[in-house]
PDB file of N, CA and C in Angstrom:
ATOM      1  N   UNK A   1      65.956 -60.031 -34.824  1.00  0.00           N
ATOM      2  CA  UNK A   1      65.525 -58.724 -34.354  1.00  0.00           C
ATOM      3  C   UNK A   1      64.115 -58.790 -33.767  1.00  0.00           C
ATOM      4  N   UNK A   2      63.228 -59.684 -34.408  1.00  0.00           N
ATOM      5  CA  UNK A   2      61.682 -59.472 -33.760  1.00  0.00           C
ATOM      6  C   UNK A   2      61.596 -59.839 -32.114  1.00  0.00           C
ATOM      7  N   UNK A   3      63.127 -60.803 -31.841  1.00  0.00           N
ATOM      8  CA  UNK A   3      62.657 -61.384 -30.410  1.00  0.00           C
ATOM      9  C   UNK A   3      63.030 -60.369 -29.568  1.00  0.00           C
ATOM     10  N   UNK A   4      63.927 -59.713 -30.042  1.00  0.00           N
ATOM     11  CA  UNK A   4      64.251 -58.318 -28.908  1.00  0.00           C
ATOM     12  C   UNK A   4      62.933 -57.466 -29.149  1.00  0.00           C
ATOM     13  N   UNK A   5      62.342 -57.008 -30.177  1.00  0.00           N
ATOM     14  CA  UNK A   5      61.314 -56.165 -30.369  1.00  0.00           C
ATOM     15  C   UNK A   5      60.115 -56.814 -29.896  1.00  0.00           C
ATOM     16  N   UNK A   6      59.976 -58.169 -29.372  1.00  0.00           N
ATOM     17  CA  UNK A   6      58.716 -58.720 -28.585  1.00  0.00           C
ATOM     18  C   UNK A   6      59.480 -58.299 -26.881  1.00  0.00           C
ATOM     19  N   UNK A   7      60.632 -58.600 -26.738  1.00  0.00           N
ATOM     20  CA  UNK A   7      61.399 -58.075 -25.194  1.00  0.00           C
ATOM     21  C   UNK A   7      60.423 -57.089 -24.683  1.00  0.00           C
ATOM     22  N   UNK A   8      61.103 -55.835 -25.818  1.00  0.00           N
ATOM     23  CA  UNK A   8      60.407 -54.278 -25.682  1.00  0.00           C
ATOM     24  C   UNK A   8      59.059 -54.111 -25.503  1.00  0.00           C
ATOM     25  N   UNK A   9      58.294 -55.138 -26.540  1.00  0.00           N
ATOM     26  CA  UNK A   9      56.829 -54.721 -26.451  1.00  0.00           C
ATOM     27  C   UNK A   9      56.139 -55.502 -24.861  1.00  0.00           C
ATOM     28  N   UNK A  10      56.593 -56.654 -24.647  1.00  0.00           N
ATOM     29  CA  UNK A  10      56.096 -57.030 -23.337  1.00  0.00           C
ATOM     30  C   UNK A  10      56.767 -55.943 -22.364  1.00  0.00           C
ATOM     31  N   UNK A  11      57.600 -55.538 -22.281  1.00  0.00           N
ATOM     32  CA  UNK A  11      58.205 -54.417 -20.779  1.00  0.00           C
ATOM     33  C   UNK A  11      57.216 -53.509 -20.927  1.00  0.00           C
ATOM     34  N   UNK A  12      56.603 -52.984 -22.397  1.00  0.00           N
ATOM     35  CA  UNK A  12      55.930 -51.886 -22.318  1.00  0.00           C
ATOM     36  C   UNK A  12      54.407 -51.780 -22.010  1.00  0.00           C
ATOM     37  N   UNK A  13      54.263 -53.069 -22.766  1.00  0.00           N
ATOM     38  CA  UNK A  13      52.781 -53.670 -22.064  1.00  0.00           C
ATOM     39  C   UNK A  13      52.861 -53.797 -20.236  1.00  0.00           C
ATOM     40  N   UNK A  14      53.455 -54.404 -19.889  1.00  0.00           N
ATOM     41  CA  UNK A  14      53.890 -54.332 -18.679  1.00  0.00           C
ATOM     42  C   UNK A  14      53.519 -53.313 -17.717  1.00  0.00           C
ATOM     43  N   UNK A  15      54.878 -52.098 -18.512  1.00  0.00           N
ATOM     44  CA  UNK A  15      54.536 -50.899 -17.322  1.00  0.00           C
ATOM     45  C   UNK A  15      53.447 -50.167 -17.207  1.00  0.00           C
ATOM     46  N   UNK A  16      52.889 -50.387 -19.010  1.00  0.00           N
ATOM     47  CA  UNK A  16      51.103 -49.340 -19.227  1.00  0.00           C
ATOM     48  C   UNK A  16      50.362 -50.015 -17.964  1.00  0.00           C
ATOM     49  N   UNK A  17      50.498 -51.169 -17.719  1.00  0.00           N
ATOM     50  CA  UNK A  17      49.276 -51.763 -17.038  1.00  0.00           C
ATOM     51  C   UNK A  17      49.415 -50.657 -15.510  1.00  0.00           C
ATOM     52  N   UNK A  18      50.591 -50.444 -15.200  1.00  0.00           N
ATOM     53  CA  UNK A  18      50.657 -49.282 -13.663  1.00  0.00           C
ATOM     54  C   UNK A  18      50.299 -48.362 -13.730  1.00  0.00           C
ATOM     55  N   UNK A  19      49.882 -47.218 -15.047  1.00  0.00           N
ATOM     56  CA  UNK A  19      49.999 -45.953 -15.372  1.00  0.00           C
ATOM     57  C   UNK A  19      48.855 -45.757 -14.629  1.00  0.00           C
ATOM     58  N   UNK A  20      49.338 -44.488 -13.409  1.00  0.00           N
ATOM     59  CA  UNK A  20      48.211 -44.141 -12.975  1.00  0.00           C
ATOM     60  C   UNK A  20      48.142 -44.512 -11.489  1.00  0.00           C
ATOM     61  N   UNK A  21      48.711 -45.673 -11.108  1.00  0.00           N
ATOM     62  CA  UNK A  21      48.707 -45.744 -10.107  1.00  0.00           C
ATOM     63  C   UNK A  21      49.294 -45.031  -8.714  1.00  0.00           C
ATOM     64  N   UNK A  22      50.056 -44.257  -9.180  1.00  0.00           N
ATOM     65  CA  UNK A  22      50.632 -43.200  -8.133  1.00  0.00           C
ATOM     66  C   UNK A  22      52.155 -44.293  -7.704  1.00  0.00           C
ATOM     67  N   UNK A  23      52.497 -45.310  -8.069  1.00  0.00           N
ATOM     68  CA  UNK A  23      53.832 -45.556  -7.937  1.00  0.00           C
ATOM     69  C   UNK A  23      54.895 -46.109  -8.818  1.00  0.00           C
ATOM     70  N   UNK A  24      55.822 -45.148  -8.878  1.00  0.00           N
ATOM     71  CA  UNK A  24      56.765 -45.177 -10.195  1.00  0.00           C
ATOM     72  C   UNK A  24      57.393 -46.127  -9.945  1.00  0.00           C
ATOM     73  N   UNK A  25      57.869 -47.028  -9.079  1.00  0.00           N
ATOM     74  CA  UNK A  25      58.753 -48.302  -9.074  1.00  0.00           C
ATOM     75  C   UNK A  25      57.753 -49.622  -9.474  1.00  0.00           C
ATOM     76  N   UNK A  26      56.610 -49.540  -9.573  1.00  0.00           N
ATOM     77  CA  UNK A  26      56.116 -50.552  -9.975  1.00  0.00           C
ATOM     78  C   UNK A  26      56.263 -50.782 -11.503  1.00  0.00           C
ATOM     79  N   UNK A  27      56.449 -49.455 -12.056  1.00  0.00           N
ATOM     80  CA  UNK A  27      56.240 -49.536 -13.722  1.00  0.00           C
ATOM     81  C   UNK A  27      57.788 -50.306 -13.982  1.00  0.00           C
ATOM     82  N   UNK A  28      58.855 -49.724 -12.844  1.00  0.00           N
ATOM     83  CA  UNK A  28      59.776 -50.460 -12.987  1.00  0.00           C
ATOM     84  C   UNK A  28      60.150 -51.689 -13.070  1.00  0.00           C
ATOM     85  N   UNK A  29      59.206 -52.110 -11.752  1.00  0.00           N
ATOM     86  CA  UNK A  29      59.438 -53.821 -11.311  1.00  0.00           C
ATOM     87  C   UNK A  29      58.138 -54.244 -12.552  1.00  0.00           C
ATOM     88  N   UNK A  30      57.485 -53.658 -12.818  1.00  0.00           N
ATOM     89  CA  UNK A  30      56.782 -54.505 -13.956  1.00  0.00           C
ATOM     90  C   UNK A  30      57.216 -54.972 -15.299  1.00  0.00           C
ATOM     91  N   UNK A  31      57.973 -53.305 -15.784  1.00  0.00           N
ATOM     92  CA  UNK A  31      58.892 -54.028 -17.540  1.00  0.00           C
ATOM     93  C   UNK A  31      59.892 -55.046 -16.948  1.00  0.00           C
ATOM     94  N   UNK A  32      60.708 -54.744 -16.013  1.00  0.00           N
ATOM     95  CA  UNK A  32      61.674 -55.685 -15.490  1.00  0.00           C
ATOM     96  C   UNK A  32      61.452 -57.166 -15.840  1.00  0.00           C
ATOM     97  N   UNK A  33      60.340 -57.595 -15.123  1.00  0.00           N
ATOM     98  CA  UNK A  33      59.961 -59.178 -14.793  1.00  0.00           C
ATOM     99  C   UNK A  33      59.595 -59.344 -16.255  1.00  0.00           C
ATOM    100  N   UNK A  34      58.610 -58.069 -17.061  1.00  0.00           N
ATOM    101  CA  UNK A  34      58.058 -58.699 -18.350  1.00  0.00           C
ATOM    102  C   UNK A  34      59.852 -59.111 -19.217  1.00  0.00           C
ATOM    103  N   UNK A  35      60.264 -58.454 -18.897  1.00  0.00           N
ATOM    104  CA  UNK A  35      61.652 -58.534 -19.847  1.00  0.00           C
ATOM    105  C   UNK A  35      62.341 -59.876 -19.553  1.00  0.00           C
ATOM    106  N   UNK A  36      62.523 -60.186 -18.370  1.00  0.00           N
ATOM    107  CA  UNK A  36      62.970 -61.199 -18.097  1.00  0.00           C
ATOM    108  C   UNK A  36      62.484 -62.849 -18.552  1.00  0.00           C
ATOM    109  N   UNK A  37      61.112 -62.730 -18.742  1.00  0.00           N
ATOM    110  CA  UNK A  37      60.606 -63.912 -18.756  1.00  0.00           C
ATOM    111  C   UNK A  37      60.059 -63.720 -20.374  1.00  0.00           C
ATOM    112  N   UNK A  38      60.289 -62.453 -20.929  1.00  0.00           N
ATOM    113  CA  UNK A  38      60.657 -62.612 -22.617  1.00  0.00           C
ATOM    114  C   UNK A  38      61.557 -63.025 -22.731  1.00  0.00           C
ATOM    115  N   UNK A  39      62.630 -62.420 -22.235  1.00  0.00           N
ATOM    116  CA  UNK A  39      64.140 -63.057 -22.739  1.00  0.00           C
ATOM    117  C   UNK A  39      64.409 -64.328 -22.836  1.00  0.00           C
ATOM    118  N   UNK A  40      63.440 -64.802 -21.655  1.00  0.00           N
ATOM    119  CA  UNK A  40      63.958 -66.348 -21.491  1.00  0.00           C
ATOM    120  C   UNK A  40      62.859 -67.197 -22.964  1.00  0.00           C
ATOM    121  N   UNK A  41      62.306 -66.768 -23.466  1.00  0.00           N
ATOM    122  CA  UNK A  41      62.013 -67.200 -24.838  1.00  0.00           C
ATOM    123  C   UNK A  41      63.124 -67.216 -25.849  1.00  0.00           C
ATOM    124  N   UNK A  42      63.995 -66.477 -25.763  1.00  0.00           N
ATOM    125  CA  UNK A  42      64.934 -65.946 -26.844  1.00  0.00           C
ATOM    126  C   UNK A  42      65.597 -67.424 -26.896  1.00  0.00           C
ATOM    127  N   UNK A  43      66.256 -67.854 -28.208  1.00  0.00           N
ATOM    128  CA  UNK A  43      67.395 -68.302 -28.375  1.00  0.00           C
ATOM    129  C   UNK A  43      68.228 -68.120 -28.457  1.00  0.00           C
ATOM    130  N   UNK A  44      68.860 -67.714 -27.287  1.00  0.00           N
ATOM    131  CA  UNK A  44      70.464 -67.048 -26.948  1.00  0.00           C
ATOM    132  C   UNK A  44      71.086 -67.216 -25.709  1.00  0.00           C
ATOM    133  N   UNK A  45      72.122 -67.057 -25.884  1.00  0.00           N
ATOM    134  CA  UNK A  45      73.055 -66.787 -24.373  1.00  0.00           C
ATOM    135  C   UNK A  45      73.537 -65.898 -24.454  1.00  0.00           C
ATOM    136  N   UNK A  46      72.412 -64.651 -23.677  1.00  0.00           N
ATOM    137  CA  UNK A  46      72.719 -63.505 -23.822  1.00  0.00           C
ATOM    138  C   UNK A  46      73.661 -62.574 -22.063  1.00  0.00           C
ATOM    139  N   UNK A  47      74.191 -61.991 -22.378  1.00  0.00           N
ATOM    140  CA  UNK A  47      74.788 -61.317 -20.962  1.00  0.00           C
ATOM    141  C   UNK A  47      74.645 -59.909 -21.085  1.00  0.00           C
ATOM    142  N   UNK A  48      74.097 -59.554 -20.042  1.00  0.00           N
ATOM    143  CA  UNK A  48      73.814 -58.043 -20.054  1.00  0.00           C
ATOM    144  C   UNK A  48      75.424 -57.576 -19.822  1.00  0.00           C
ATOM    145  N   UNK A  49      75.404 -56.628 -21.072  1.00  0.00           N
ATOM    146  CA  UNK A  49      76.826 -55.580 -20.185  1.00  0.00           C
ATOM    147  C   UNK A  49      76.683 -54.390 -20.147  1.00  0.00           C
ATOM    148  N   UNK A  50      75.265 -53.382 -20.296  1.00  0.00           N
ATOM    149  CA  UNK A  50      74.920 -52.420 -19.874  1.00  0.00           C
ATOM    150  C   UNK A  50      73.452 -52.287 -19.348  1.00  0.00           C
ATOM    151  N   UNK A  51      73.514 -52.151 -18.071  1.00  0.00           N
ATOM    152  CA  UNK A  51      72.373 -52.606 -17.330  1.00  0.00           C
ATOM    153  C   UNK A  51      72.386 -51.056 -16.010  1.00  0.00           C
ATOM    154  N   UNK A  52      71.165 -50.895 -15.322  1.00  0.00           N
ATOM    155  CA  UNK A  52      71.136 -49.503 -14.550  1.00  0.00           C
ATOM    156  C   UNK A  52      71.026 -50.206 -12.931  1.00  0.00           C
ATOM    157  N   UNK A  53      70.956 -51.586 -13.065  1.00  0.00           N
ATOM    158  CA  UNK A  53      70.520 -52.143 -11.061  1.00  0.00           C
ATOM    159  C   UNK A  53      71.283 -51.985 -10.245  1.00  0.00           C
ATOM    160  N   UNK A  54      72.753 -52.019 -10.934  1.00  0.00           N
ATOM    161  CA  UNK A  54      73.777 -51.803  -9.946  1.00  0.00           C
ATOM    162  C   UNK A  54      73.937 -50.379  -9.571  1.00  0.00           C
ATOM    163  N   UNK A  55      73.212 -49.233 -10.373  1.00  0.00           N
ATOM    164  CA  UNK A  55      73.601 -48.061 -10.261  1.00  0.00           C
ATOM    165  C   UNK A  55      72.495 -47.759  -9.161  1.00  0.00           C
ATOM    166  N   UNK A  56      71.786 -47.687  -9.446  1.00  0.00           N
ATOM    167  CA  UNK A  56      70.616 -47.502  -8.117  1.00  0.00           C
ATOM    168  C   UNK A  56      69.738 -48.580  -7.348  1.00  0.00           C
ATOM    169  N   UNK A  57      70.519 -49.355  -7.547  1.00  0.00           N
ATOM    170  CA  UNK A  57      69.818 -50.391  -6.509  1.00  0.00           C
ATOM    171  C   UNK A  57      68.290 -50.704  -6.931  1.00  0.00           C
ATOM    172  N   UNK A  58      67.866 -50.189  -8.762  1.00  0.00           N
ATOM    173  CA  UNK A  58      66.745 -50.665  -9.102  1.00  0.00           C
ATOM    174  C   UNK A  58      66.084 -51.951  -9.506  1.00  0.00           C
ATOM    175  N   UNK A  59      64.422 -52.296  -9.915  1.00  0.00           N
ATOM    176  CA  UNK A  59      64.670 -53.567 -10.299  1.00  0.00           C
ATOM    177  C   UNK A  59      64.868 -53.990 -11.418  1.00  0.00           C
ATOM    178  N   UNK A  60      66.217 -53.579 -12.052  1.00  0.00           N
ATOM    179  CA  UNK A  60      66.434 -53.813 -13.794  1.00  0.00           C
ATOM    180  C   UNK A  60      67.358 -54.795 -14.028  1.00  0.00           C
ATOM    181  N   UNK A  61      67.782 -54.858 -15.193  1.00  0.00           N
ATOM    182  CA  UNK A  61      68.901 -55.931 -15.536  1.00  0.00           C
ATOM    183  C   UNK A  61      69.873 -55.512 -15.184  1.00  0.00           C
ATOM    184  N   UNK A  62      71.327 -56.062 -14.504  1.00  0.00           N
ATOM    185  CA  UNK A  62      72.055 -56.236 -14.256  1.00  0.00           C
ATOM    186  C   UNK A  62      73.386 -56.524 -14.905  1.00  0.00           C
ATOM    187  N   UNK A  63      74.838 -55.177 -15.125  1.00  0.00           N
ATOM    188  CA  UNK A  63      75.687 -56.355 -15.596  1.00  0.00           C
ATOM    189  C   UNK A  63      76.389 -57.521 -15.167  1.00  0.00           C
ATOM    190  N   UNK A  64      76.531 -58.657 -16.502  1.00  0.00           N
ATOM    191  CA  UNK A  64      76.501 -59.448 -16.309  1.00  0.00           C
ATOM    192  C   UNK A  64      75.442 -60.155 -16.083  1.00  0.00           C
ATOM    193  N   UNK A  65      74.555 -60.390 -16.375  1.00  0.00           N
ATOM    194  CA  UNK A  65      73.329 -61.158 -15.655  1.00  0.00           C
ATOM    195  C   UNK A  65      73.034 -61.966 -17.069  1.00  0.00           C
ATOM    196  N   UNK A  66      72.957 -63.116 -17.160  1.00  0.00           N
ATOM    197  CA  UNK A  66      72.412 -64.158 -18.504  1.00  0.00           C
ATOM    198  C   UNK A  66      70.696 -64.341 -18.605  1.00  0.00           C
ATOM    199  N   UNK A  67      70.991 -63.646 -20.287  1.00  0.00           N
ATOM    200  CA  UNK A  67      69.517 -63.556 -20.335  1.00  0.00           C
ATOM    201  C   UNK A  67      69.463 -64.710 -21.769  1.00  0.00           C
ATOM    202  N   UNK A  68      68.093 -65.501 -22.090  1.00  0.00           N
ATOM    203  CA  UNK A  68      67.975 -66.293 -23.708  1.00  0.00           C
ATOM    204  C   UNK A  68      67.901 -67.633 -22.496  1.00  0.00           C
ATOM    205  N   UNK A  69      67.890 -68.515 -23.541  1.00  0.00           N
ATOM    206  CA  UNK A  69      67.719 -70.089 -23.026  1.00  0.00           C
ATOM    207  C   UNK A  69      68.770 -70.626 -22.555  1.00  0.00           C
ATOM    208  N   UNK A  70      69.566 -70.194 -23.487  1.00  0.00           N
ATOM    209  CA  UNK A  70      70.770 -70.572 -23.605  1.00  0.00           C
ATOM    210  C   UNK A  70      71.348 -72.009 -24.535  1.00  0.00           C
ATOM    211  N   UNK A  71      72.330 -72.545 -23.692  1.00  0.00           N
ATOM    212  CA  UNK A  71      72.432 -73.952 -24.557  1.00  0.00           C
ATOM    213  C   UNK A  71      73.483 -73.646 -25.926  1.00  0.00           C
ATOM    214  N   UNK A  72      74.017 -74.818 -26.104  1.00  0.00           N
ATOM    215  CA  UNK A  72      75.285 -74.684 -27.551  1.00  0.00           C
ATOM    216  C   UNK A  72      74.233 -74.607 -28.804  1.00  0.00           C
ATOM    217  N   UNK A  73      73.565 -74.678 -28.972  1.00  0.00           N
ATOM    218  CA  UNK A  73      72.782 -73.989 -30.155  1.00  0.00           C
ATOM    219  C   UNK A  73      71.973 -72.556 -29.778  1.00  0.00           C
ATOM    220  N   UNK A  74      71.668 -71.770 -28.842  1.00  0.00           N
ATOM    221  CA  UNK A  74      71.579 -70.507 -28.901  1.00  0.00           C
ATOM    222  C   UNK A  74      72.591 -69.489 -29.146  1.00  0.00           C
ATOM    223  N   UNK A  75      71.989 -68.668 -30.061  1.00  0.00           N
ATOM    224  CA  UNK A  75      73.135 -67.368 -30.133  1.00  0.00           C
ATOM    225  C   UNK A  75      73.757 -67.073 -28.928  1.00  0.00           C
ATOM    226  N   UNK A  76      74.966 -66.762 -29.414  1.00  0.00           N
ATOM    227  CA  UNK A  76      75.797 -65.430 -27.772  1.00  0.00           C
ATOM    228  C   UNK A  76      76.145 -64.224 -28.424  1.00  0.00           C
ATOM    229  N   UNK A  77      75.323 -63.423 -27.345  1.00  0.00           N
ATOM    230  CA  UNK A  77      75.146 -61.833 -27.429  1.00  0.00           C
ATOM    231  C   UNK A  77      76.115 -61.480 -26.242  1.00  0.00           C
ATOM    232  N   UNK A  78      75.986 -59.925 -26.546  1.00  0.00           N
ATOM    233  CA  UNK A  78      76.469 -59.263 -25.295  1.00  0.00           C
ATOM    234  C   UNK A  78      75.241 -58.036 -25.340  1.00  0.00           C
ATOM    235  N   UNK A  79      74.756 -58.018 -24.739  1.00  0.00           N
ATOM    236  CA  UNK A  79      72.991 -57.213 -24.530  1.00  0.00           C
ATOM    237  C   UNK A  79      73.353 -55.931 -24.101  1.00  0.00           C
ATOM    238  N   UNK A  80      73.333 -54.920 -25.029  1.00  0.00           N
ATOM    239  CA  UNK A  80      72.944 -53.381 -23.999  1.00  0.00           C
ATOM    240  C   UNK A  80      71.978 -53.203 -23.315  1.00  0.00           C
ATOM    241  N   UNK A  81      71.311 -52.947 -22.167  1.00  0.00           N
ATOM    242  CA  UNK A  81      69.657 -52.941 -22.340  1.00  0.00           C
ATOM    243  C   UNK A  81      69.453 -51.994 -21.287  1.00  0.00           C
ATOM    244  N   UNK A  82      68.290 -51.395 -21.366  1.00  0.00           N
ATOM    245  CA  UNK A  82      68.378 -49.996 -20.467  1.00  0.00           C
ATOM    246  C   UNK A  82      66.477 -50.513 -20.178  1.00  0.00           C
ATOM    247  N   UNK A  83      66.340 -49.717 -19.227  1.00  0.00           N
ATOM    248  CA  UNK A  83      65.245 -50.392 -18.674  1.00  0.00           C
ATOM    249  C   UNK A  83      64.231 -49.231 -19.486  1.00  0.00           C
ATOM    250  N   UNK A  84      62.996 -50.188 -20.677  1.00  0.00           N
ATOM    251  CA  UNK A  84      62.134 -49.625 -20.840  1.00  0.00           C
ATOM    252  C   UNK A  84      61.584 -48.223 -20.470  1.00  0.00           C
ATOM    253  N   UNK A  85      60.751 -48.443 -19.117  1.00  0.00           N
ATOM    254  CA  UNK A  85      59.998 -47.494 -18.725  1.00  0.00           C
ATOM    255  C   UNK A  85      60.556 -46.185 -18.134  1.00  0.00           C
ATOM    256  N   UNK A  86      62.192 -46.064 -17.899  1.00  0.00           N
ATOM    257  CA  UNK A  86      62.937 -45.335 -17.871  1.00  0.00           C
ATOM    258  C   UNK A  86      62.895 -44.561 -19.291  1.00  0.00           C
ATOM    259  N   UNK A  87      63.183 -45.305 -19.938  1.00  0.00           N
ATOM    260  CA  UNK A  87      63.414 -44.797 -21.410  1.00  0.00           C
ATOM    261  C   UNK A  87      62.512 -43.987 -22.168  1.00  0.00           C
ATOM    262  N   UNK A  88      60.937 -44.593 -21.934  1.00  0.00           N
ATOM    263  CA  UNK A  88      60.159 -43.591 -22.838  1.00  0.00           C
ATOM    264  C   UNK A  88      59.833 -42.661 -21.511  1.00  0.00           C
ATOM    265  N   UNK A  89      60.257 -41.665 -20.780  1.00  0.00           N
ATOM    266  CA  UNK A  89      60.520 -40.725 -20.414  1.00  0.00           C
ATOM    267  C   UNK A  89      59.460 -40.959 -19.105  1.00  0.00           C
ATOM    268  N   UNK A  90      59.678 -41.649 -18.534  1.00  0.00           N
ATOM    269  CA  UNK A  90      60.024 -41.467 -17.238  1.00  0.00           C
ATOM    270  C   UNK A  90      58.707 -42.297 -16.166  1.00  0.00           C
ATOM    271  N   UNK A  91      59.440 -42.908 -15.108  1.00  0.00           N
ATOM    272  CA  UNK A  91      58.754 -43.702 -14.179  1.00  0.00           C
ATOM    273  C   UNK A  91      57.250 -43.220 -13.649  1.00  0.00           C
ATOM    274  N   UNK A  92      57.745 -41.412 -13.441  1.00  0.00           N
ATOM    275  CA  UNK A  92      57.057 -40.723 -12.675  1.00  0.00           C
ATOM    276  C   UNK A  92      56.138 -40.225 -13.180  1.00  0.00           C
ATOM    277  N   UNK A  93      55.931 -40.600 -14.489  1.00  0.00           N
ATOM    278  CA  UNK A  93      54.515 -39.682 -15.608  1.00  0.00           C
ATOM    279  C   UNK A  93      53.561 -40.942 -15.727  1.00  0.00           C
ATOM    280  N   UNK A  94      54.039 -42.469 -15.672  1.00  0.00           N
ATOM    281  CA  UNK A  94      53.740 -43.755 -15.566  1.00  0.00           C
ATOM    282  C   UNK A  94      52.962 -43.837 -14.490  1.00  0.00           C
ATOM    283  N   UNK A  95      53.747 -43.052 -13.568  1.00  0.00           N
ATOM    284  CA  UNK A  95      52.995 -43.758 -12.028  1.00  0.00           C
ATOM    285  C   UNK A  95      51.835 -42.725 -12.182  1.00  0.00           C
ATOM    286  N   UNK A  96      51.818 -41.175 -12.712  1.00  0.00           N
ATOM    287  CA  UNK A  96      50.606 -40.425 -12.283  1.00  0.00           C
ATOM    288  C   UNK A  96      49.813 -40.616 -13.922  1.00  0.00           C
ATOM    289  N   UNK A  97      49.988 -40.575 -14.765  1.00  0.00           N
ATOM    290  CA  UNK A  97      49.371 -40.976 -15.635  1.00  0.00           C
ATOM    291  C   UNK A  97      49.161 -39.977 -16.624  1.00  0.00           C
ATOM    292  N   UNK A  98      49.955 -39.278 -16.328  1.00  0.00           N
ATOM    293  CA  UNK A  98      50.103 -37.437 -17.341  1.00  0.00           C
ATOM    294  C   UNK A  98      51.020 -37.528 -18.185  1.00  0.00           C
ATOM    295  N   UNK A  99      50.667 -36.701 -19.553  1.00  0.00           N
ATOM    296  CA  UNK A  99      51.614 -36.968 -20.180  1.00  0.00           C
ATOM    297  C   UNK A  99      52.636 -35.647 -20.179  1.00  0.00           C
ATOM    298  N   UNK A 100      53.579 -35.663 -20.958  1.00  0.00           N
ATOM    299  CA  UNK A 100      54.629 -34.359 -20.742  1.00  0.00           C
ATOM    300  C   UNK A 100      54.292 -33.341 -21.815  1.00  0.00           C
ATOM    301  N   UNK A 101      54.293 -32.092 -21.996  1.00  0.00           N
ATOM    302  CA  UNK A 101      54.243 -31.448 -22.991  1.00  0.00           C
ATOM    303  C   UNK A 101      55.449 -30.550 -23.024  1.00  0.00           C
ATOM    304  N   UNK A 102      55.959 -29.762 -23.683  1.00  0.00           N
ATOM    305  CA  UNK A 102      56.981 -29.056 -23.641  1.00  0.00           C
ATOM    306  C   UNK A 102      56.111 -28.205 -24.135  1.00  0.00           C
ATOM    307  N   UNK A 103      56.199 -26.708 -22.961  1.00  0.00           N
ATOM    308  CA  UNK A 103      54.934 -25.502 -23.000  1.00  0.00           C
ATOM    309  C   UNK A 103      56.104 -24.672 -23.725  1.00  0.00           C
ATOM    310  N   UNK A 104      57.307 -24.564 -24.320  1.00  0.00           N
ATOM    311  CA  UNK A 104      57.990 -23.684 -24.543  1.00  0.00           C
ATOM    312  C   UNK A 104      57.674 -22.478 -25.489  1.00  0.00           C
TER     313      UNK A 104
END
């Protein structure tokens, strides 16, 4: 569990570093690459089978796409993975640097 929870923490380190900059696809293409080149630490042969790139042509994981070292001694997963900076609510508060409040 910690190597997926280092995944998460590099994507998130990642996208903080854009906040602010006025463009929301960078926070994207930033957890992206951090995720990728965590994963490839992992000991696994992992395959994404829920991934958002194919849906919008973003820069996220992909299904199908092999993530871990791989090799007959790494685990085999089948990876849900949803792209970080999507997740903690949203590209577009990343890129301007505001946070959300609910004024209700």
């Amino acid at each position: 569990m910690g190597d997926f929870v280092h995944v998460v923490e590099e994507a998130a380190i990642a996208s903080a570093r854009t906040m602010g900059q006025g463009d929301p696809g960078a926070a994207d293409q930033a957890a992206v690459q951090a995720m990728r080149r965590a994963f490839e630490t992992v000991e696994m042969a992992g395959t994404i089978v829920i991934g958002e790139g194919e849906r919008d042509e973003a820069p996220m994981l992909y299904i199908g796409e092999q993530v871990g070292l791989g090799g007959a001694g790494g685990r085999r997963i089948s990876a849900a993975w949803i792209s970080p900076s999507i997740r903690c609510e949203g590209t577009n508060l990343c890129a301007t640097g505001h946070a959300q409040f609910d004024r209700s």
